[in-house]
C-alpha atoms as a PDB file:
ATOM      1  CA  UNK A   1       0.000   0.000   0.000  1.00  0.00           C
ATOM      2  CA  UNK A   2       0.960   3.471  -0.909  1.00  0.00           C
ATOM      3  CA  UNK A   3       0.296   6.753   1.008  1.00  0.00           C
ATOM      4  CA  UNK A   4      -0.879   9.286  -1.332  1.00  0.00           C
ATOM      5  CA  UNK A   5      -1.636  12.991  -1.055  1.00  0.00           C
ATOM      6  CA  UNK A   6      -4.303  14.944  -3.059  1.00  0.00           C
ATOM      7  CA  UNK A   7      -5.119  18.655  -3.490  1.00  0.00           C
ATOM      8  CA  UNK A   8      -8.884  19.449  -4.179  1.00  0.00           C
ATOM      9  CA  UNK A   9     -10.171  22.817  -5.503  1.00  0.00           C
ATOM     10  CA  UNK A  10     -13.250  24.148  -6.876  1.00  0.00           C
ATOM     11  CA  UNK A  11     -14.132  27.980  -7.527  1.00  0.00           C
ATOM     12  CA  UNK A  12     -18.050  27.179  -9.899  1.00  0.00           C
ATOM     13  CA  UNK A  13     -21.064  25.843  -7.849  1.00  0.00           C
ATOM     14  CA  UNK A  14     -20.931  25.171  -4.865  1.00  0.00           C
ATOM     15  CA  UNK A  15     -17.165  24.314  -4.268  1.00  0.00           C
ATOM     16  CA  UNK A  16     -17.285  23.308  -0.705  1.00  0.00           C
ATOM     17  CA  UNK A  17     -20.063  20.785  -1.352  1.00  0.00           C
ATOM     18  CA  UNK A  18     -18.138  19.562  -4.682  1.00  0.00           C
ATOM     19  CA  UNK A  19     -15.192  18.702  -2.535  1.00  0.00           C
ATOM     20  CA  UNK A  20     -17.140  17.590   0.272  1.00  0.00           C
ATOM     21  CA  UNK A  21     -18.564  15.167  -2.669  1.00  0.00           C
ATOM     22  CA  UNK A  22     -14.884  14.300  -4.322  1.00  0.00           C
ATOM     23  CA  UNK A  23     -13.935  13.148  -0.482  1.00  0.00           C
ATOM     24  CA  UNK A  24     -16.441  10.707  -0.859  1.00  0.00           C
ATOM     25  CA  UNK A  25     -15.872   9.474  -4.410  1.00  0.00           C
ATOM     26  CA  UNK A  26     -12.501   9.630  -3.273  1.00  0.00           C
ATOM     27  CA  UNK A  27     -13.226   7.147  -0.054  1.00  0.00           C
ATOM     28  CA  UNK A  28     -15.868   5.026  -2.281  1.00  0.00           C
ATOM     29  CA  UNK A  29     -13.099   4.671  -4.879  1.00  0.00           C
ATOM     30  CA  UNK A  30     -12.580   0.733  -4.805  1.00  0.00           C
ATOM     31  CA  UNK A  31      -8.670  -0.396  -3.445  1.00  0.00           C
ATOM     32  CA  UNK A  32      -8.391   3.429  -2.304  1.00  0.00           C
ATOM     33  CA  UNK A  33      -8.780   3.826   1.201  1.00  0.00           C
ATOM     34  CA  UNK A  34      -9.157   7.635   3.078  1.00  0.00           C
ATOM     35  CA  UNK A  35      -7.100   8.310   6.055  1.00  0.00           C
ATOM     36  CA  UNK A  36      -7.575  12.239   5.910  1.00  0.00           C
ATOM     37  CA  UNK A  37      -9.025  14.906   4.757  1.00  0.00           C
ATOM     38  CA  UNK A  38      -8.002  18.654   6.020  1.00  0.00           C
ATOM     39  CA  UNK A  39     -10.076  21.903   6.966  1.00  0.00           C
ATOM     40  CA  UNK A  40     -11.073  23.402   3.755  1.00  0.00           C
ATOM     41  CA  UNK A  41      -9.484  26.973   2.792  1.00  0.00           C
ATOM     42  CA  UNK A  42     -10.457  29.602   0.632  1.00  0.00           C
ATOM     43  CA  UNK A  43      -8.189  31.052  -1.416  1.00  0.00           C
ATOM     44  CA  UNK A  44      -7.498  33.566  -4.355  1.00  0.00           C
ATOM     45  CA  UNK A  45      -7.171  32.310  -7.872  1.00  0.00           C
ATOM     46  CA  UNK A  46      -3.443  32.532  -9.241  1.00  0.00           C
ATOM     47  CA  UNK A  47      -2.395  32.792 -12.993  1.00  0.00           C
ATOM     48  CA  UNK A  48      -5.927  33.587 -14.346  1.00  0.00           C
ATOM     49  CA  UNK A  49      -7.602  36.035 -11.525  1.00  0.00           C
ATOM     50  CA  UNK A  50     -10.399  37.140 -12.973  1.00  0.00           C
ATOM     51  CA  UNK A  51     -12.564  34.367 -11.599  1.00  0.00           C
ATOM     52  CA  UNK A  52     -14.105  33.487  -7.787  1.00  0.00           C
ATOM     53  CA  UNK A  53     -11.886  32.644  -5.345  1.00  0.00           C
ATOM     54  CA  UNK A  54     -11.020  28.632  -4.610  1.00  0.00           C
ATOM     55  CA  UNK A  55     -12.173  26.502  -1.438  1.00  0.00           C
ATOM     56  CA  UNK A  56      -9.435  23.595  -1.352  1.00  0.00           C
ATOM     57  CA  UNK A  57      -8.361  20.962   0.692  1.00  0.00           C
ATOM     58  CA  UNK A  58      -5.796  18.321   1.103  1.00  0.00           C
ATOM     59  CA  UNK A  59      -6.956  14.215   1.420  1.00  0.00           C
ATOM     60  CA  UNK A  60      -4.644  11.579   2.492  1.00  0.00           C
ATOM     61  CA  UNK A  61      -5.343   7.999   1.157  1.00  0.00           C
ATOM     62  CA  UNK A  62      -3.789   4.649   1.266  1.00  0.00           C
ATOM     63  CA  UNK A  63      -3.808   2.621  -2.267  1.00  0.00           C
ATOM     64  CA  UNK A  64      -2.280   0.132  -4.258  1.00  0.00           C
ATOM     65  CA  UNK A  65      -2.819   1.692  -7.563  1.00  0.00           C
ATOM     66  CA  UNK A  66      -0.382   3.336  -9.623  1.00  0.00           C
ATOM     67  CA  UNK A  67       0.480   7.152 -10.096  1.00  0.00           C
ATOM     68  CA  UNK A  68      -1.200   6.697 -13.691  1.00  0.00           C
ATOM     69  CA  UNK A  69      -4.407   4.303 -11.977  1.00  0.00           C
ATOM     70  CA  UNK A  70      -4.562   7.230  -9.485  1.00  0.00           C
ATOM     71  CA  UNK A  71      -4.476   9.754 -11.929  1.00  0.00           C
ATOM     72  CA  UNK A  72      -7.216   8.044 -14.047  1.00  0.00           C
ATOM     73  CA  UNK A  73      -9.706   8.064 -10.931  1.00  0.00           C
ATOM     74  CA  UNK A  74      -9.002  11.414 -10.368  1.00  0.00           C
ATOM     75  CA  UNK A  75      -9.913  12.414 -14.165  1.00  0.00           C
ATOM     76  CA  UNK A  76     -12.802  10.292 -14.155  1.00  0.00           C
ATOM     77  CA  UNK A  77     -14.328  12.035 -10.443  1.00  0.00           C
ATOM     78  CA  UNK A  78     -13.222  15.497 -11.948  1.00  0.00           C
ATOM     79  CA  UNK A  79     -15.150  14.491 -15.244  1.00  0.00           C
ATOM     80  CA  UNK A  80     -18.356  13.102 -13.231  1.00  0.00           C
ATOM     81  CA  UNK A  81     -18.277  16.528 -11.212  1.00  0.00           C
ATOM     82  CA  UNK A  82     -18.220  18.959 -14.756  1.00  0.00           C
ATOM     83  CA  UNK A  83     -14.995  19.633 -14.769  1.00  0.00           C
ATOM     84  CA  UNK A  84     -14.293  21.336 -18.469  1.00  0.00           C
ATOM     85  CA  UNK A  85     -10.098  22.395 -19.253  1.00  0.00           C
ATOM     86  CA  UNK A  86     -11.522  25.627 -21.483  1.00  0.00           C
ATOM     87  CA  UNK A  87      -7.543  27.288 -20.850  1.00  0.00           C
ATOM     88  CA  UNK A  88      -5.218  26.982 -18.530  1.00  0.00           C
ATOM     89  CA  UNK A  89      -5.665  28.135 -14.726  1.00  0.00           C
ATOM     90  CA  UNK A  90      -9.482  28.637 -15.941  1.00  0.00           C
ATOM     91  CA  UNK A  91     -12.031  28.261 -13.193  1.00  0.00           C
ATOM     92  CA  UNK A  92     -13.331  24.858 -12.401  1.00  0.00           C
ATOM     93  CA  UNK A  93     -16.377  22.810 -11.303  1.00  0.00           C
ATOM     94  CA  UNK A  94     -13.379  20.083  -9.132  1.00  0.00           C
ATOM     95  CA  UNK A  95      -9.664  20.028  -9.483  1.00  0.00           C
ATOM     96  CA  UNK A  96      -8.394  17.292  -7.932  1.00  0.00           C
ATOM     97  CA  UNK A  97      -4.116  16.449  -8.566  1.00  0.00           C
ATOM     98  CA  UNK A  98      -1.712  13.893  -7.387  1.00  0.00           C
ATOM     99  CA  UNK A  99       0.355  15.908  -5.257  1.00  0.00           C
ATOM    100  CA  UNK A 100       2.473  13.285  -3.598  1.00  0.00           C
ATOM    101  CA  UNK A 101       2.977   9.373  -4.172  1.00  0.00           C
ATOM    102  CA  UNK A 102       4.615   7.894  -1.465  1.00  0.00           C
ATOM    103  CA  UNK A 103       8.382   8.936  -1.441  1.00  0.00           C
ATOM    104  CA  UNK A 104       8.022   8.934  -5.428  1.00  0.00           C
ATOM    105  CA  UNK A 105       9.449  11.300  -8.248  1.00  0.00           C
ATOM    106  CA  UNK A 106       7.661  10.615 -11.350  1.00  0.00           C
ATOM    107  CA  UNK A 107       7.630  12.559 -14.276  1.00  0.00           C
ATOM    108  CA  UNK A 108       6.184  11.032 -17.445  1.00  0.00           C
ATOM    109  CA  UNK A 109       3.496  12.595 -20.022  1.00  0.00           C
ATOM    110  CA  UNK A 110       0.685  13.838 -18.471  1.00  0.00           C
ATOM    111  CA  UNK A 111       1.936  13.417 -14.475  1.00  0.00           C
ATOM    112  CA  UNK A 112       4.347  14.902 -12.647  1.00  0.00           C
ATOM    113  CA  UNK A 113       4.789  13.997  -8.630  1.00  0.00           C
ATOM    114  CA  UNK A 114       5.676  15.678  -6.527  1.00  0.00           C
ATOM    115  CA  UNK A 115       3.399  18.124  -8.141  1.00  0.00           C
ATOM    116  CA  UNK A 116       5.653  20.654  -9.712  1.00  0.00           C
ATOM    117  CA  UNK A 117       4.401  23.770  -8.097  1.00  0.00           C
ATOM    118  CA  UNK A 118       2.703  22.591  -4.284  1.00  0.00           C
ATOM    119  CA  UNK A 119       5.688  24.046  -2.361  1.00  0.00           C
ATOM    120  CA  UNK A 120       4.692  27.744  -4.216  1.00  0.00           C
ATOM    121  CA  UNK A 121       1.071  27.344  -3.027  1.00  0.00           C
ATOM    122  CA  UNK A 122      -0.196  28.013   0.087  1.00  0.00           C
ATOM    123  CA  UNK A 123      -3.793  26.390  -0.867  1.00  0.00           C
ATOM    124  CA  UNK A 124      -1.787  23.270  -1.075  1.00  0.00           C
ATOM    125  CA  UNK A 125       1.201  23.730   1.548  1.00  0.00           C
ATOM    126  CA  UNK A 126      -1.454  24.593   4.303  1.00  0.00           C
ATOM    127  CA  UNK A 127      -3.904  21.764   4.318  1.00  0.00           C
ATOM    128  CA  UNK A 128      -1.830  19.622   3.848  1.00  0.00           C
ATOM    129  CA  UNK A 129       0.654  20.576   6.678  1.00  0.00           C
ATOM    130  CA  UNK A 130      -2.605  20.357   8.811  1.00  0.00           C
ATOM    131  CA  UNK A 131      -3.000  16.590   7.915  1.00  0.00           C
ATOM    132  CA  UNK A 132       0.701  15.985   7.764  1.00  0.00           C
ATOM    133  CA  UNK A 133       2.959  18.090   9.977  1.00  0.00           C
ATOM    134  CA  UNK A 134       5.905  16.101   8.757  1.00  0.00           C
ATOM    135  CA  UNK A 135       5.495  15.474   4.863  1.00  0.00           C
ATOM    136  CA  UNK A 136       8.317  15.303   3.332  1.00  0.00           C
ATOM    137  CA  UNK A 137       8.479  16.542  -0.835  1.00  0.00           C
ATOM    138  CA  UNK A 138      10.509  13.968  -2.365  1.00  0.00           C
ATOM    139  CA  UNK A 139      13.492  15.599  -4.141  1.00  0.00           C
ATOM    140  CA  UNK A 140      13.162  19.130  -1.994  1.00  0.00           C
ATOM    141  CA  UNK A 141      12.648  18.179   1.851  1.00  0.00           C
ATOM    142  CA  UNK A 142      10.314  18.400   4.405  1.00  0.00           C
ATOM    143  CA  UNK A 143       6.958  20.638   3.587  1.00  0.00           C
ATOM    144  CA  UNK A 144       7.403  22.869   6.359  1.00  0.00           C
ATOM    145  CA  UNK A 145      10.314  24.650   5.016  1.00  0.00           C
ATOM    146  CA  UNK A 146       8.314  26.499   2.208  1.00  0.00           C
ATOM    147  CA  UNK A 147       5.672  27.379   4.173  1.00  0.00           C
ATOM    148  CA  UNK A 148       7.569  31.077   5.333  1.00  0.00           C
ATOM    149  CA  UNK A 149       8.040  31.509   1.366  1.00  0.00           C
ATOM    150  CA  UNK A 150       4.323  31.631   0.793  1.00  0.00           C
ATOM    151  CA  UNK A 151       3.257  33.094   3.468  1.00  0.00           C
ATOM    152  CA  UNK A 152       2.397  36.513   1.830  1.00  0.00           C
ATOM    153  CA  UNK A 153      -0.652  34.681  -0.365  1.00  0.00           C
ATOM    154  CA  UNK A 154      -3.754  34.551   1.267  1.00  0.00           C
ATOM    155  CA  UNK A 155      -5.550  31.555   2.620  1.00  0.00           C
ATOM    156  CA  UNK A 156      -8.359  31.760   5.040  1.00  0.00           C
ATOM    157  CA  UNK A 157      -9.430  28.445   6.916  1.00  0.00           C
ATOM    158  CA  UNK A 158     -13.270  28.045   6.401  1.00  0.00           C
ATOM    159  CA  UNK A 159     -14.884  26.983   9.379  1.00  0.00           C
ATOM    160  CA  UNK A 160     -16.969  23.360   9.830  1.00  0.00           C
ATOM    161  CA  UNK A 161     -20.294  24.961  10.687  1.00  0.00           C
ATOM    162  CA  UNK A 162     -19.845  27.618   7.984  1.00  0.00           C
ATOM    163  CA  UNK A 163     -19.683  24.280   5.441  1.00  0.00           C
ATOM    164  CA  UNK A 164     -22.593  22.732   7.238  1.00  0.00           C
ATOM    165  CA  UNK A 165     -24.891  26.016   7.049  1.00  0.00           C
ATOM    166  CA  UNK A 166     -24.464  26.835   3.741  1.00  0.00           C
END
């Protein structure tokens, strides 16, 4: 079994109840098991800003798939939940990526892990910090150390009743 990390965002619909609903397909997904999932955040888009701001959250699962099987389950929740690829950094129904695969560096077409940019992004960094205090970034070192670097972008932790209320 593997220990894998995903990121979750959505910024159309309702995002927090799209990634409440990814969690689940995530935890119904058959030899994927969830451990974890953090507090969800909202966040401002980067890149392309002229859209809503992001809710996103970190999951921690357990699996014996492959990066690429992963991957493929990931596509085929993001595809279930609307998600469209219209240019890049465009907003988004569910955007769920492979962020780490065990102690793994992978790069082949179409997936990268570690995930080329999560120690630049607070909206990643954060969450998943909350879930996993020690995570380590295979080829760059422990997750905590890039936390100071990103500090400057904003990230506000949602609270659980605000999800529940809404």
């Amino acid at each position: 079994m593997t220990h894998i990390f995903v990121a979750l965002g959505a910024n159309l619909g309702d995002p927090a109840a799209q990634l409440q609903q990814a969690i689940a397909a995530l935890a119904a997904w058959p030899t994927m098991t969830l451990l974890q999932s953090s507090s969800f955040y909202a966040s401002a888009p980067v890149g392309y800003t002229d859209q809503p701001d992001f809710v996103n959250a970190v999951c921690e699962l357990e699996t014996e798939l492959s990066a690429l099987e992963v991957l493929a389950a990931l596509l085929s929740i993001e595809a279930e939940n609307g998600r469209e690829r219209n240019f890049k950094n465009s907003p988004r129904t569910l955007d769920l990526d492979l962020i780490l695969y065990g102690n793994e560096q992978i790069d082949v077409p179409d997936l990268t892990v570690p995930h080329p940019r999560m120690h630049e992004r607070a909206f990643v960094l954060q969450p998943l910090l909350e879930i996993a205090p020690q995570a380590q970034i295979p080829g760059l070192g422990a997750a905590q150390d890039y936390l100071a670097a990103v500090a400057a972008q904003t990230l506000t932790r949602i609270p659980e009743k605000s999800l529940t209320s809404a």
